[in-house]
Protein backbone atom coordinates (compact mmCIF):
# COMPACT_ATOMS: atom_id res chain seq x y z
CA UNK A 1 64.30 130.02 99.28
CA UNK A 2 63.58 133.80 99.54
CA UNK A 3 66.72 134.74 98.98
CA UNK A 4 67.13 132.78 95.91
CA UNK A 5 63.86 133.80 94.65
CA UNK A 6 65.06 137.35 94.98
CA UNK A 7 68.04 136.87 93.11
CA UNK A 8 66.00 135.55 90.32
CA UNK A 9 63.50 138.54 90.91
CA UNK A 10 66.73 140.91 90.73
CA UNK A 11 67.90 139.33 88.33
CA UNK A 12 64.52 140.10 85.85
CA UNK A 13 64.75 143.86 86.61
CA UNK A 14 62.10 143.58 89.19
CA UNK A 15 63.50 145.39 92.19
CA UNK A 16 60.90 146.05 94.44
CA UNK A 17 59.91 142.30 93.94
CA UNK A 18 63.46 141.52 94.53
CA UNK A 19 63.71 143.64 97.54
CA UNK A 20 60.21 142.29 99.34
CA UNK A 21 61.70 138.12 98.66
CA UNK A 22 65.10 139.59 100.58
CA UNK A 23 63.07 141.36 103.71
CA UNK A 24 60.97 137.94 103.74
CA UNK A 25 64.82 135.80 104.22
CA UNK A 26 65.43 138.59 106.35
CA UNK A 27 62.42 138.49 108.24
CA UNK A 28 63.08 134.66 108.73
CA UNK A 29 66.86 135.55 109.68
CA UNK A 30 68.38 138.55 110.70
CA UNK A 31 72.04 137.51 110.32
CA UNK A 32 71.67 136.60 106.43
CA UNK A 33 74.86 138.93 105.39
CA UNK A 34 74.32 138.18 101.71
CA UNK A 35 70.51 139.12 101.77
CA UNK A 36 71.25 142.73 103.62
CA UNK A 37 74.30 143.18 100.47
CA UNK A 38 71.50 141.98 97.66
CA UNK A 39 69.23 143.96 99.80
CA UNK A 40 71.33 146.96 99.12
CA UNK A 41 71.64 146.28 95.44
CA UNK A 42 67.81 146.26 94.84
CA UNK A 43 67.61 149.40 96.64
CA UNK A 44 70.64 151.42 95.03
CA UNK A 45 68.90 150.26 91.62
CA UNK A 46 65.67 151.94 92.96
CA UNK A 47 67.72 154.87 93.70
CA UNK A 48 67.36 154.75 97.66
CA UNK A 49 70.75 155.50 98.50
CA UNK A 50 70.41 156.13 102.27
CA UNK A 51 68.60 152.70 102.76
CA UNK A 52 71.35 150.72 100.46
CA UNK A 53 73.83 152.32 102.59
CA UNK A 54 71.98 151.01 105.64
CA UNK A 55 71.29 147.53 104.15
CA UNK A 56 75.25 147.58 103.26
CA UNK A 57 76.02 148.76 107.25
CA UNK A 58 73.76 145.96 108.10
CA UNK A 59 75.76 143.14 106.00
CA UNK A 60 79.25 145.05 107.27
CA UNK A 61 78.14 144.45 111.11
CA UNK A 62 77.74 140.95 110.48
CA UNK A 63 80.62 140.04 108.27
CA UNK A 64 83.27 142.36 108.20
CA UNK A 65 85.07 140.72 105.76
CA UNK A 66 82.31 140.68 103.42
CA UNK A 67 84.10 142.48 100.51
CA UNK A 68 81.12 142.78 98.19
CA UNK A 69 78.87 144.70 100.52
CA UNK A 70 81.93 146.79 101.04
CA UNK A 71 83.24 147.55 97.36
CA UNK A 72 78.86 148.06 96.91
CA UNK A 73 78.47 150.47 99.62
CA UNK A 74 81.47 152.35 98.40
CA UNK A 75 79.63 152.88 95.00
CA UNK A 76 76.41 153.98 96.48
């Protein structure tokens, strides 16, 4: 649910809303990939490169083959 919800957030321009719904999934479960990539994508819209790049390092540990975290991080 909080990962939908801040995909919805995200997806209204509201990135620090965004970003609190995808540390709540996280919160709930570590090993949500997709929530550290939207993660990232929240935070490189807020213009906090370093933690994107973290958040996409995160999502790259977990799933290696996760493409979009990788082609994201690469923009950051």
């Amino acid at each position: 649910a909080w990962l939908n919800r801040g995909k919805t957030l995200y997806n209204l321009e509201r990135y620090e809303e965004a970003l609190e719904s995808y540390d709540r999934a996280l919160a709930l479960n570590p090993n949500l990939d997709m929530a550290w990539n939207n993660r990232g994508i929240a935070l490189d819209d807020l213009e906090r490169y370093e933690e994107a790049l973290e958040s996409y390092d995160r999502a790259l540990a977990l799933n290696p083959n996760n493409d979009m975290a990788r082609y994201n991080r690469g923009n950051v």
